[in-house]
Every structure is written in C-alpha cells, then in structure tokens.
N, C-alpha and C. Protein backbone atom coordinates (compact mmCIF):
# COMPACT_ATOMS: atom_id res chain seq x y z
N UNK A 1 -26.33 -38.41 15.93
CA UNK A 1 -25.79 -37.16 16.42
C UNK A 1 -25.38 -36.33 15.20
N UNK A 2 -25.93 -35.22 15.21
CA UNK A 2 -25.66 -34.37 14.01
C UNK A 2 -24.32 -33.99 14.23
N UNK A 3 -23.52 -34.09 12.78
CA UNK A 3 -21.79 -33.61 12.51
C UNK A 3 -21.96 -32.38 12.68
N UNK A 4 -20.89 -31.44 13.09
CA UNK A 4 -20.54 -29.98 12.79
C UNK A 4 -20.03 -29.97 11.46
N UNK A 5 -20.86 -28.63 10.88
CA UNK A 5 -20.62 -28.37 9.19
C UNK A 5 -18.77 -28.03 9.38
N UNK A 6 -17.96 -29.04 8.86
CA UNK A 6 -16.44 -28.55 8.90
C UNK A 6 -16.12 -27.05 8.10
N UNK A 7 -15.38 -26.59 7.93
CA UNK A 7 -15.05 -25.25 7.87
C UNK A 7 -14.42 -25.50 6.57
N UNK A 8 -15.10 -25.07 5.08
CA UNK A 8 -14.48 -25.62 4.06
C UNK A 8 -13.32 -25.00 3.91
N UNK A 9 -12.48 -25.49 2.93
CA UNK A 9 -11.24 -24.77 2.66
C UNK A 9 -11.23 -23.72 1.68
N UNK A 10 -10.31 -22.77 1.83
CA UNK A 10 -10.47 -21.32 0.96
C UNK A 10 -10.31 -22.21 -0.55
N UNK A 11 -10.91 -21.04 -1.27
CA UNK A 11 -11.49 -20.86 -2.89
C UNK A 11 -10.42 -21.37 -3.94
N UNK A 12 -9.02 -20.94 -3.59
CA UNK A 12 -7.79 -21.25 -4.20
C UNK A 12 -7.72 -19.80 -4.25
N UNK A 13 -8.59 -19.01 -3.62
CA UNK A 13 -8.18 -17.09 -4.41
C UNK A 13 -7.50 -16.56 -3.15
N UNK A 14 -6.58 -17.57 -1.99
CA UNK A 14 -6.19 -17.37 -0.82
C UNK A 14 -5.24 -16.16 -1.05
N UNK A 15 -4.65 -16.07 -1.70
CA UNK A 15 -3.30 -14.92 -1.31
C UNK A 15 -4.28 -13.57 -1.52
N UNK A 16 -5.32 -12.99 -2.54
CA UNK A 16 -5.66 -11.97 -2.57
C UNK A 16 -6.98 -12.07 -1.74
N UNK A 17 -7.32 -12.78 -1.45
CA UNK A 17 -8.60 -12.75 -0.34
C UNK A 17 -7.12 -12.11 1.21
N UNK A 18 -6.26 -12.73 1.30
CA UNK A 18 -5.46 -11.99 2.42
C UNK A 18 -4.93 -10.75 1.99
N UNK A 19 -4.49 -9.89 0.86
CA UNK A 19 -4.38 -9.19 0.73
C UNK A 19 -5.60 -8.14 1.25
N UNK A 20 -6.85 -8.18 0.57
CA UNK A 20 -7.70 -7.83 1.12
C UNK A 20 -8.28 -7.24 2.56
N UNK A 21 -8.29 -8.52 2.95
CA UNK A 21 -8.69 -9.05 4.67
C UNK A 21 -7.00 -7.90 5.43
N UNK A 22 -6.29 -7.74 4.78
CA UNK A 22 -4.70 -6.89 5.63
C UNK A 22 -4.66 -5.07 4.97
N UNK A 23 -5.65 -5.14 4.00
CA UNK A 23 -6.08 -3.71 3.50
C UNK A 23 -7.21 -3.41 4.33
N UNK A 24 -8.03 -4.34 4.63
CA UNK A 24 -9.26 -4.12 5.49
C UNK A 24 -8.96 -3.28 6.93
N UNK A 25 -8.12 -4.25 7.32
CA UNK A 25 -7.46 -4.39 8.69
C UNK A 25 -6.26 -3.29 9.06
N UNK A 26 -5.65 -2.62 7.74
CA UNK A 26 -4.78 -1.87 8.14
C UNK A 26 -5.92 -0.27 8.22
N UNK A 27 -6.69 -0.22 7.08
CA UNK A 27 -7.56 0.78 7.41
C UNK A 27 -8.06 0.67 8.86
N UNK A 28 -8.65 0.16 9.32
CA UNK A 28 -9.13 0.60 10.35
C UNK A 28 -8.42 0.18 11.27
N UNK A 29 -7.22 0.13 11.87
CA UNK A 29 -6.51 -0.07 12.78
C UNK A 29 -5.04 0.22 12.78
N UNK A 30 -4.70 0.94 11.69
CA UNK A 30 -3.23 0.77 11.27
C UNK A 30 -1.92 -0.51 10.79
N UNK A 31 -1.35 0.02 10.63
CA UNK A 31 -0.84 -1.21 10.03
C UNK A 31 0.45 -1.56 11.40
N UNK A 32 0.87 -1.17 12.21
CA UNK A 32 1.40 -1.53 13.51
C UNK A 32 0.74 -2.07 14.02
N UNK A 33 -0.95 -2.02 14.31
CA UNK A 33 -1.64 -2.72 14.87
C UNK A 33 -2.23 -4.04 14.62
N UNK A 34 -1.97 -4.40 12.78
CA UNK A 34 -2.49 -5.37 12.51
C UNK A 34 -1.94 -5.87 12.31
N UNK A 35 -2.08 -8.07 12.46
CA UNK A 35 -1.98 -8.66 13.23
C UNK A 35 -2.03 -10.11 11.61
N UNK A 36 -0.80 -10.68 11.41
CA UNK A 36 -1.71 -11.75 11.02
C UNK A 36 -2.68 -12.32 11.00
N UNK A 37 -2.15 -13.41 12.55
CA UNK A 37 -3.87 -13.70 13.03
C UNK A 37 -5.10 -13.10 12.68
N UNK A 38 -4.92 -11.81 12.41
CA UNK A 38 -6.49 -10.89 12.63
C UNK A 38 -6.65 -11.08 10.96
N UNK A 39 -5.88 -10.95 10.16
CA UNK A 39 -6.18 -11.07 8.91
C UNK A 39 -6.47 -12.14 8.32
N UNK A 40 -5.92 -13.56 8.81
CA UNK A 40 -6.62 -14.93 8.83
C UNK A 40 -7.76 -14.87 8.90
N UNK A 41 -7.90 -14.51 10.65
CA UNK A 41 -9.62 -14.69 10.88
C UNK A 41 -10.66 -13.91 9.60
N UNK A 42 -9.87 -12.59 9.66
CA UNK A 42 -10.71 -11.85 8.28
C UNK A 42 -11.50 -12.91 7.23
N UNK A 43 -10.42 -13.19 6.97
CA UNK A 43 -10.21 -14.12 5.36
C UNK A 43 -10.71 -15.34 5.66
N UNK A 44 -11.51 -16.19 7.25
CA UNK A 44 -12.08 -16.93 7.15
C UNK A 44 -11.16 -18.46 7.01
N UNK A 45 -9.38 -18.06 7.34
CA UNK A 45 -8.69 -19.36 6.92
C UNK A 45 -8.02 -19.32 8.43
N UNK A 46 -6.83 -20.33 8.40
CA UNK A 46 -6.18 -20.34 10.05
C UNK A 46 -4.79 -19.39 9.97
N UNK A 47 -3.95 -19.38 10.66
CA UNK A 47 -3.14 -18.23 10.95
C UNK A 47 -2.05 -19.72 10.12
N UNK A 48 -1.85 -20.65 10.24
CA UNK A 48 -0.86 -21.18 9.61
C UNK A 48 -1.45 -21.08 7.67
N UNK A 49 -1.88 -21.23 7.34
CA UNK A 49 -2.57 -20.79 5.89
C UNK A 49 -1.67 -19.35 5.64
N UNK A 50 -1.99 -17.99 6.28
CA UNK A 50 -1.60 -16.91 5.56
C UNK A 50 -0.38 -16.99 6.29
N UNK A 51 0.31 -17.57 7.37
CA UNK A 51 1.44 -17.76 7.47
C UNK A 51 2.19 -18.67 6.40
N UNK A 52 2.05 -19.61 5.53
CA UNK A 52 2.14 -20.27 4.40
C UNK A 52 2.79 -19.57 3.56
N UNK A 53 1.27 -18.52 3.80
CA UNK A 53 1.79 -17.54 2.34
C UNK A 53 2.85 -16.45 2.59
N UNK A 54 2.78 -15.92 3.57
CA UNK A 54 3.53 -14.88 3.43
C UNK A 54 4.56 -15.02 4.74
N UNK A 55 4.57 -16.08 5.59
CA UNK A 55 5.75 -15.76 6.59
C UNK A 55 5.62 -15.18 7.57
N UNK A 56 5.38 -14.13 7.74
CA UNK A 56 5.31 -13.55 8.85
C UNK A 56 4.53 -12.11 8.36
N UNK A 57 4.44 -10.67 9.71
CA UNK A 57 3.77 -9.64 8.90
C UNK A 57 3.93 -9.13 8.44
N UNK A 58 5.43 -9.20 8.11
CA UNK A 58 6.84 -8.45 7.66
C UNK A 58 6.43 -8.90 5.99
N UNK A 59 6.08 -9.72 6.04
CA UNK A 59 6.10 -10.36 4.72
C UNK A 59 4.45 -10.26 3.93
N UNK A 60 4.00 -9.98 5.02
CA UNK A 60 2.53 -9.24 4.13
C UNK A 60 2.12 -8.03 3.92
N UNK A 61 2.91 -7.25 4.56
CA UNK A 61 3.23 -5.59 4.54
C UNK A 61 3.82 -5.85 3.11
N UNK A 62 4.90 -6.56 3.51
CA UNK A 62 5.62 -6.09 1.83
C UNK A 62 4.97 -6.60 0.81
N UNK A 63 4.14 -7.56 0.45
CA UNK A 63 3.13 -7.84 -0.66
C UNK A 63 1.83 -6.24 -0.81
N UNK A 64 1.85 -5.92 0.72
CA UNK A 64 0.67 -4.83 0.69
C UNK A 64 1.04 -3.44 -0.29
N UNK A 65 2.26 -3.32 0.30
CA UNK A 65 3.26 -2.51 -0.40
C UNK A 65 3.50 -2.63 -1.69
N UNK A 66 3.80 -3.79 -2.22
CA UNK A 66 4.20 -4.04 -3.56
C UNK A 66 3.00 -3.49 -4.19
N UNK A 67 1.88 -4.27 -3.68
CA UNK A 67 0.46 -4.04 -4.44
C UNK A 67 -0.04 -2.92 -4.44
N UNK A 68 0.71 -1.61 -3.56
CA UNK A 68 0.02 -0.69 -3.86
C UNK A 68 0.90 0.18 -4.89
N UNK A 69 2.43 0.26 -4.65
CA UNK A 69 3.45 0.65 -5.84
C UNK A 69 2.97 0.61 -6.92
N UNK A 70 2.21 -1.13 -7.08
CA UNK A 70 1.70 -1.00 -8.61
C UNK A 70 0.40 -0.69 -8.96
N UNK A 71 -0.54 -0.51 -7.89
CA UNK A 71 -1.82 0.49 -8.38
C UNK A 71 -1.21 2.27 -8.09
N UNK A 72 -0.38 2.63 -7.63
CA UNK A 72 -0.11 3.94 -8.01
C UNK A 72 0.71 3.92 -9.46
N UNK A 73 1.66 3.12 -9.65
CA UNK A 73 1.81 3.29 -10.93
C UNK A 73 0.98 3.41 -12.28
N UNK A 74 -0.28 2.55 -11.85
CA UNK A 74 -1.23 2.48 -12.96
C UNK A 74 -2.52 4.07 -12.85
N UNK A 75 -2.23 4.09 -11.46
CA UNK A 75 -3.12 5.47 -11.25
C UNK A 75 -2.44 6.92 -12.17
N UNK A 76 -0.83 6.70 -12.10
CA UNK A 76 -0.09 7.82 -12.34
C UNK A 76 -0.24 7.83 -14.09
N UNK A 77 0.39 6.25 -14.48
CA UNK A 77 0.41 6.28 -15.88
C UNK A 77 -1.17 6.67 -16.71
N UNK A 78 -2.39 6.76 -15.59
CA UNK A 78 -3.61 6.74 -16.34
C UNK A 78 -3.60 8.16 -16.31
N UNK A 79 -3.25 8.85 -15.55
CA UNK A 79 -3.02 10.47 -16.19
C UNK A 79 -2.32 11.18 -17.10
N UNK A 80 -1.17 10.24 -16.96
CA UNK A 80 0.06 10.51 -18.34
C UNK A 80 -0.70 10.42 -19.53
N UNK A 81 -1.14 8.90 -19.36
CA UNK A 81 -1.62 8.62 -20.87
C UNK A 81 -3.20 9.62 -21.21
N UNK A 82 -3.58 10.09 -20.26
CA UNK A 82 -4.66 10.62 -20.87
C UNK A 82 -4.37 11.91 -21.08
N UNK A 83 -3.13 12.23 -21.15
CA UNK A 83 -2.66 13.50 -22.07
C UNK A 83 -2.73 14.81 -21.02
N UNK A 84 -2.74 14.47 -19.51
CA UNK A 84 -2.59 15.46 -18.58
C UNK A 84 -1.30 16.15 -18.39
N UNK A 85 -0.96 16.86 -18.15
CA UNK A 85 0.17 17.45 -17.36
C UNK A 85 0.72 17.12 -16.18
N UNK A 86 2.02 17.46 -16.23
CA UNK A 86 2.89 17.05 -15.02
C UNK A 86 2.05 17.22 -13.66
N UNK A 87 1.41 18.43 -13.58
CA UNK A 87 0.27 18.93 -12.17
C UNK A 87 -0.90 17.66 -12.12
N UNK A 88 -1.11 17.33 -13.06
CA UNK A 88 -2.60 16.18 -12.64
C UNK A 88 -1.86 14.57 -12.79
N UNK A 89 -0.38 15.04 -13.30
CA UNK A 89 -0.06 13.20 -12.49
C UNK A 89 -0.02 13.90 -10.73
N UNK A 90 0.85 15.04 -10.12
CA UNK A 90 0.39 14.59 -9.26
C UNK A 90 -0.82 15.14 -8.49
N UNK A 91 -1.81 15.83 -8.88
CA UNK A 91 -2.99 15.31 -8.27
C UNK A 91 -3.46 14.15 -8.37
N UNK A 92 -3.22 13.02 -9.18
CA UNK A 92 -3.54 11.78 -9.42
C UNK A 92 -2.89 11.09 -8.14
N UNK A 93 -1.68 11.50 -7.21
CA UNK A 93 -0.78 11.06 -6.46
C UNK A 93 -1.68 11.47 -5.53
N UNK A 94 -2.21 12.11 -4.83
CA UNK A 94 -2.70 12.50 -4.05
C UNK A 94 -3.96 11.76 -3.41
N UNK A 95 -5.04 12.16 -4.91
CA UNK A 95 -6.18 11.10 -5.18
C UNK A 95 -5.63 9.49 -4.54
N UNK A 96 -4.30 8.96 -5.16
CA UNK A 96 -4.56 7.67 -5.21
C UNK A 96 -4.14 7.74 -3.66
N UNK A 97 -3.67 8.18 -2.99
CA UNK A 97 -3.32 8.34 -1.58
C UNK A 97 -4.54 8.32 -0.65
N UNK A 98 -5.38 9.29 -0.99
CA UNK A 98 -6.63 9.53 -0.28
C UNK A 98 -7.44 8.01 -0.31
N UNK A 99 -7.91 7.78 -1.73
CA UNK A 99 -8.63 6.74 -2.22
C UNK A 99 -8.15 5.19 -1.52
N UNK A 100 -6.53 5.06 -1.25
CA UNK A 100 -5.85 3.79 -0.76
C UNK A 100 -5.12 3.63 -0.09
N UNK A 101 -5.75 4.63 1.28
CA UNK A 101 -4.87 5.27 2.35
C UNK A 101 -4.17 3.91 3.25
N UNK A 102 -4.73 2.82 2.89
CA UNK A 102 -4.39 1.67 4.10
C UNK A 102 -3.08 1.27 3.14
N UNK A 103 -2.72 1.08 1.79
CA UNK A 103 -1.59 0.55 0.99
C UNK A 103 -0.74 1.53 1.04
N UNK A 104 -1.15 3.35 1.01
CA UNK A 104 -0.13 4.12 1.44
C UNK A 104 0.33 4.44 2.34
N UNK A 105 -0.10 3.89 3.58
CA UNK A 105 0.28 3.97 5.08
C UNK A 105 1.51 2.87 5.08
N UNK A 106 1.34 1.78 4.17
CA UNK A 106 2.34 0.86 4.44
C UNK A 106 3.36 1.20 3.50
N UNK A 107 3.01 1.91 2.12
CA UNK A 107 4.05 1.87 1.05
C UNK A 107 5.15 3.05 1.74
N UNK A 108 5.07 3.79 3.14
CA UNK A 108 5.53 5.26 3.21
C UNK A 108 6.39 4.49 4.24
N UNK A 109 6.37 3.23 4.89
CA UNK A 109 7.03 3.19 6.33
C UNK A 109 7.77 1.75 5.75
N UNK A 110 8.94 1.85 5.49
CA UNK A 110 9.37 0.55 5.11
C UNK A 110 10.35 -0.14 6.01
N UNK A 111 10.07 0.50 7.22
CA UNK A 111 11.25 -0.01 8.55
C UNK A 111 9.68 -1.49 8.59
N UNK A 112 8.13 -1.69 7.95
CA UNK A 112 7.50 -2.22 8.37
C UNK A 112 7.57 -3.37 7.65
N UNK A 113 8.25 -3.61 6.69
CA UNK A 113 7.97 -4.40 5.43
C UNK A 113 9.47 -4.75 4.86
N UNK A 114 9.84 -5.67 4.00
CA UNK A 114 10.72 -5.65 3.54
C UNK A 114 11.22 -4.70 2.16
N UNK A 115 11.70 -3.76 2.41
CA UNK A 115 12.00 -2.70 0.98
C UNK A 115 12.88 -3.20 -0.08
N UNK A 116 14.00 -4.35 0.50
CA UNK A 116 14.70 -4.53 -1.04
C UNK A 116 14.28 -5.90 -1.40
N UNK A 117 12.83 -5.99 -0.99
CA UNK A 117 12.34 -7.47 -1.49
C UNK A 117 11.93 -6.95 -3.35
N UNK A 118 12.53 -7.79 -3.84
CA UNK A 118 12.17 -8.00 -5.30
C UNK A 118 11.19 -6.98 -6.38
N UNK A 119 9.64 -7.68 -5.37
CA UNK A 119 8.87 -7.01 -6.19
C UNK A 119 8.04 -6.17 -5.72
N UNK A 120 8.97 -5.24 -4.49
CA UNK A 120 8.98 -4.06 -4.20
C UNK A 120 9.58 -2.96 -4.52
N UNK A 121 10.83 -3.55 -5.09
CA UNK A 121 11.39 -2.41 -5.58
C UNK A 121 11.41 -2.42 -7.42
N UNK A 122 10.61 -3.51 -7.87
CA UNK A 122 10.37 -3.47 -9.35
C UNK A 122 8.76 -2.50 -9.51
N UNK A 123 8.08 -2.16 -8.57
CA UNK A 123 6.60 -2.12 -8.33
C UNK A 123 7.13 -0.46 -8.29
N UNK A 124 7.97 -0.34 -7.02
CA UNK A 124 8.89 1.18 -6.98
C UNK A 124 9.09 2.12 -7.85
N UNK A 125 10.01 1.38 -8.28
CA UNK A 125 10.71 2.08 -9.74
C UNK A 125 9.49 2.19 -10.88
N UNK A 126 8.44 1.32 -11.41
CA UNK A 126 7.57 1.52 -11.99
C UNK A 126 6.94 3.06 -11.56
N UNK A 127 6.27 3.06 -10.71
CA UNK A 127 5.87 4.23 -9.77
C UNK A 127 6.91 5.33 -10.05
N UNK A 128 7.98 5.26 -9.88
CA UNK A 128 8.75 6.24 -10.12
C UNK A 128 9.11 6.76 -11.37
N UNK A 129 8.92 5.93 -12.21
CA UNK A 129 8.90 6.38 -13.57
C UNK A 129 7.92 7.62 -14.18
N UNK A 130 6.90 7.77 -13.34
CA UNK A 130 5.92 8.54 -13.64
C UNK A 130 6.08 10.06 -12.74
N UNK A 131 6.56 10.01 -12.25
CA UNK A 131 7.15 10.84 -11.03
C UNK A 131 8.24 11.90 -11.32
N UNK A 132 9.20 11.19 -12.28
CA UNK A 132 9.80 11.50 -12.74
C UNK A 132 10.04 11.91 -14.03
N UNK A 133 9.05 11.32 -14.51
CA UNK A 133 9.59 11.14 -16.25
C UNK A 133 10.29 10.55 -16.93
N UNK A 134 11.08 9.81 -16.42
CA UNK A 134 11.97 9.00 -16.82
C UNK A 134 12.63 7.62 -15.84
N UNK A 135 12.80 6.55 -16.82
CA UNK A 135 13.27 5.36 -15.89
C UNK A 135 14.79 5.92 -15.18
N UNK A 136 15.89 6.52 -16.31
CA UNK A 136 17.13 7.04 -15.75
C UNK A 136 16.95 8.32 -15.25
N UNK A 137 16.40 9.22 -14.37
CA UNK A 137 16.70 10.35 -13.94
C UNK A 137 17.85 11.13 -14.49
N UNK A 138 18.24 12.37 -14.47
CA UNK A 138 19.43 13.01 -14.43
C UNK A 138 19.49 13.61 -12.84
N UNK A 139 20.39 14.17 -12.36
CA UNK A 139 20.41 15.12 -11.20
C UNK A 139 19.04 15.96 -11.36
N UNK A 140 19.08 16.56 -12.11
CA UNK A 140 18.11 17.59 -12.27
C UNK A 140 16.48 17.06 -12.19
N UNK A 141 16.59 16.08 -12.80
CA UNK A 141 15.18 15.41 -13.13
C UNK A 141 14.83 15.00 -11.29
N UNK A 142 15.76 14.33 -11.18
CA UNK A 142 15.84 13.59 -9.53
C UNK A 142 15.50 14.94 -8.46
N UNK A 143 16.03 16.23 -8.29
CA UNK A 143 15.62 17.14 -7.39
C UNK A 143 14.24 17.58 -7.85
N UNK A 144 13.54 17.88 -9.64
CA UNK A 144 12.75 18.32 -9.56
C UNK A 144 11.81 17.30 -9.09
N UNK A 145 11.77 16.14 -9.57
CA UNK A 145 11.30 14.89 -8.92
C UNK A 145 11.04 15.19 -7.04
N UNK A 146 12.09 15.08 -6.40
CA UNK A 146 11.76 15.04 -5.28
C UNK A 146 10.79 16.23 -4.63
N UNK A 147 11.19 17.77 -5.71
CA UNK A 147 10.31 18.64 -4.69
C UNK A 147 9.00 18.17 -4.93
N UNK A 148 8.58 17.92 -6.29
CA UNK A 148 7.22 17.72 -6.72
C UNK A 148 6.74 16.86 -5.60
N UNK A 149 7.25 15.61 -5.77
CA UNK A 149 6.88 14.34 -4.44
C UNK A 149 7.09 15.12 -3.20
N UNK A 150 7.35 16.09 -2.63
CA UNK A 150 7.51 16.68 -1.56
C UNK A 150 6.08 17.18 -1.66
N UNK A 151 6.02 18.26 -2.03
CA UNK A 151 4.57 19.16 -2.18
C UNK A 151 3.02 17.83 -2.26
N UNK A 152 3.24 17.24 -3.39
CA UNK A 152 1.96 16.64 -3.34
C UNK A 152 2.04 15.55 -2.07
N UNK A 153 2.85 14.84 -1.53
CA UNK A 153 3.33 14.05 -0.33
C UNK A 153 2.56 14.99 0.76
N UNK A 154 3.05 15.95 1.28
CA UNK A 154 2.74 17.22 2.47
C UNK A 154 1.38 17.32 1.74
N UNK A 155 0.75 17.66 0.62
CA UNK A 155 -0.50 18.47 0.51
C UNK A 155 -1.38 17.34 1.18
N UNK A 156 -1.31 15.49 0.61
CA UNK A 156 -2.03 14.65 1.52
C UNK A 156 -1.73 14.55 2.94
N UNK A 157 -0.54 14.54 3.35
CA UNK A 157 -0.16 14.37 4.40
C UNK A 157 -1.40 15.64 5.65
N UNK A 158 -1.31 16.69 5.06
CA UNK A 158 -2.33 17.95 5.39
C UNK A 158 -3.91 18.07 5.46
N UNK A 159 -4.39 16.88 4.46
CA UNK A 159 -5.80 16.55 4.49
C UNK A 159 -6.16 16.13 5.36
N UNK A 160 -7.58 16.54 6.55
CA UNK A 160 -8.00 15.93 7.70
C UNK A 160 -8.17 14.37 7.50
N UNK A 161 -8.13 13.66 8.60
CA UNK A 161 -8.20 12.12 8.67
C UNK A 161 -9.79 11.99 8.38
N UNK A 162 -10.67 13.02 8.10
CA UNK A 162 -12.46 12.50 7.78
C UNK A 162 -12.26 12.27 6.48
N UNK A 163 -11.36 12.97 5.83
CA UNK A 163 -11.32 12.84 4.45
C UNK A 163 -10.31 11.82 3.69
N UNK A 164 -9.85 11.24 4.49
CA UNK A 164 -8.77 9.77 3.71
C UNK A 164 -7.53 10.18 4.14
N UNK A 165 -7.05 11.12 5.05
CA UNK A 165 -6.01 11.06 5.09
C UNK A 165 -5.18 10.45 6.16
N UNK A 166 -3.74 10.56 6.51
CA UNK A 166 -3.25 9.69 7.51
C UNK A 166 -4.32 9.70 8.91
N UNK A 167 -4.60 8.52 9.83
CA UNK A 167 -5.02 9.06 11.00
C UNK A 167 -4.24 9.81 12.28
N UNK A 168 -3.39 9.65 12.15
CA UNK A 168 -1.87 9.88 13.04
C UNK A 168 -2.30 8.96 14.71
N UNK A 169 -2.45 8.07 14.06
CA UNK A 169 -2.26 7.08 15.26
C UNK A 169 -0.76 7.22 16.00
N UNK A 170 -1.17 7.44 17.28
CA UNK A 170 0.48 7.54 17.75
C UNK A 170 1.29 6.02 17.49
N UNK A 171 0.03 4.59 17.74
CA UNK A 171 1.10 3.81 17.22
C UNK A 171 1.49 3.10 16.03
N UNK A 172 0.79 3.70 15.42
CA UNK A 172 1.45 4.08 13.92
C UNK A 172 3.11 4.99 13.73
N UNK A 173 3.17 5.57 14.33
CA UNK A 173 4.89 6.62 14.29
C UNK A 173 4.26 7.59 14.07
N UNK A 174 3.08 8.44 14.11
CA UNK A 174 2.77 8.92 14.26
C UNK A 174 2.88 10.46 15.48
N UNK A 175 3.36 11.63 15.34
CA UNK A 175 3.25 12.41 16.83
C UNK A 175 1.75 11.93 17.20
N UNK A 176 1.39 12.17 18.56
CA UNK A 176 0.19 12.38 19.45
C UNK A 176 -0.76 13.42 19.22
C-alpha cells in the first residue's frame, strides 16, 4: 500500500515565510480580515507552528508593523542620504506607502497590534527620526513634523485604491 508523501517540515526560514504569507493576506483582504489560520495555510505550516511564533494575531500584526517601521525607515533614510530635501523624504513616505500598502495598513491602526511592544516602538522612533530630523525633537521641530506627516499622510490617504492606496474596506475602520 503506497504511504502518503508526509508534509515536510518548514525550511527553518518559518517566522519570515509568515511574515510574508500575513503581508500577502493583509493585501488582499485587509488586515481585520486576516486570520492566522489563513496565514499558516499560506506558509504551508499548521496554525499551532505560527501560533508558536507569534501568539496570537495581535502578535503578528505587531511583527508586521515592526517590519514595516523599519523598511520605512530605511526608505526615508535612503532619501536623506542621497542628498534630497526635506520634500523627497516625504515623497519617499508616500512612495513607501503606496509600494507597502498591506505593512501600512497595519503600521496606521495600532488598536490592531501591540504598540508599546519593544520592537515597535524602537522600529518607530527610527522612522521618526527621519520625519523629523532629529532623534530629540524640540516643540517646533515636533509641530513642523506633524504638519509635514499630515500632508504627505492625506496626499496617500487621497490616492485611488487602483493605484496602492487604502481600499476603505468598511471592515477595515474604514467609512462605507
């Protein structure tokens, strides 16, 4: 009687194969809608595996999150360093929004994820450094800071959903 081929075990590259498989999954479904389970199956492992890793979804939002804090930081600092102006870090904010709309859907809603987990708010503040100009803000730095992040925030927020931007899923928090 022929055996069934058993279902080998993941690569050892399990935590970013789920990262992946929950970027996959939040793009096209939102991130309210997605589902451990669904990101297991993605990733080809069982729901106790990426439960292992991360706990619950609370706890893979906030890895999703972390991971995207720190590719916007590296998106922001690659405009700094290439000798742009304050205006093309944030068109760079924008870009990286459009380009990684499923990590900025989660990095914007943190009632979804844990926000004062560790290396979310070290991933944060990185990100914000560029935003700002500085690791210590002054008052001043901090309001011009916020309008800037206001304007380029609203200018993506404004881009049609054909083009990368939010979908406004109502169950996302989204209006209708």
């Amino acid at each position: 009687m022929p055996t069934q081929p058993t279902r080998p075990y993941h690569h050892g590259d399990l935590r970013p194969a789920l990262l992946r498989a929950a970027v996959e999954a939040i793009g096209q479904a939102g991130p309210a809608a997605m589902s451990l389970r669904e990101v297991a199956r993605r990733a080809g492992v069982s729901h106790a595996a990426a439960a292992y890793h991360f706990g619950d979804k609370a706890g893979l939002l906030t890895a999703v999150a972390a991971q995207g804090y720190r590719m916007l930081a590296e998106e922001l600092r690659g405009a700094r360093d290439a000798g742009r102006g304050f205006l093309e870090v944030g068109v760079a904010y924008v870009r990286f929004a459009v380009s990684h709309r499923a990590h900025f859907e989660v990095m914007y809603r943190p009632e979804m994820y844990r926000p004062d987990d560790a290396e979310v708010r070290e991933a944060r503040a990185a990100a914000a450094v560029f935003l700002y100009g500085t690791d210590r803000p002054d008052a001043g730095r901090l309001a011009a800071g916020a309008a800037a992040w206001s304007l380029v925030h609203g200018l993506y927020l404004s881009i049609p959903a054909s083009l990368g931007a939010p979908s406004q899923r109502p169950q996302d928090g989204y209006p209708p």
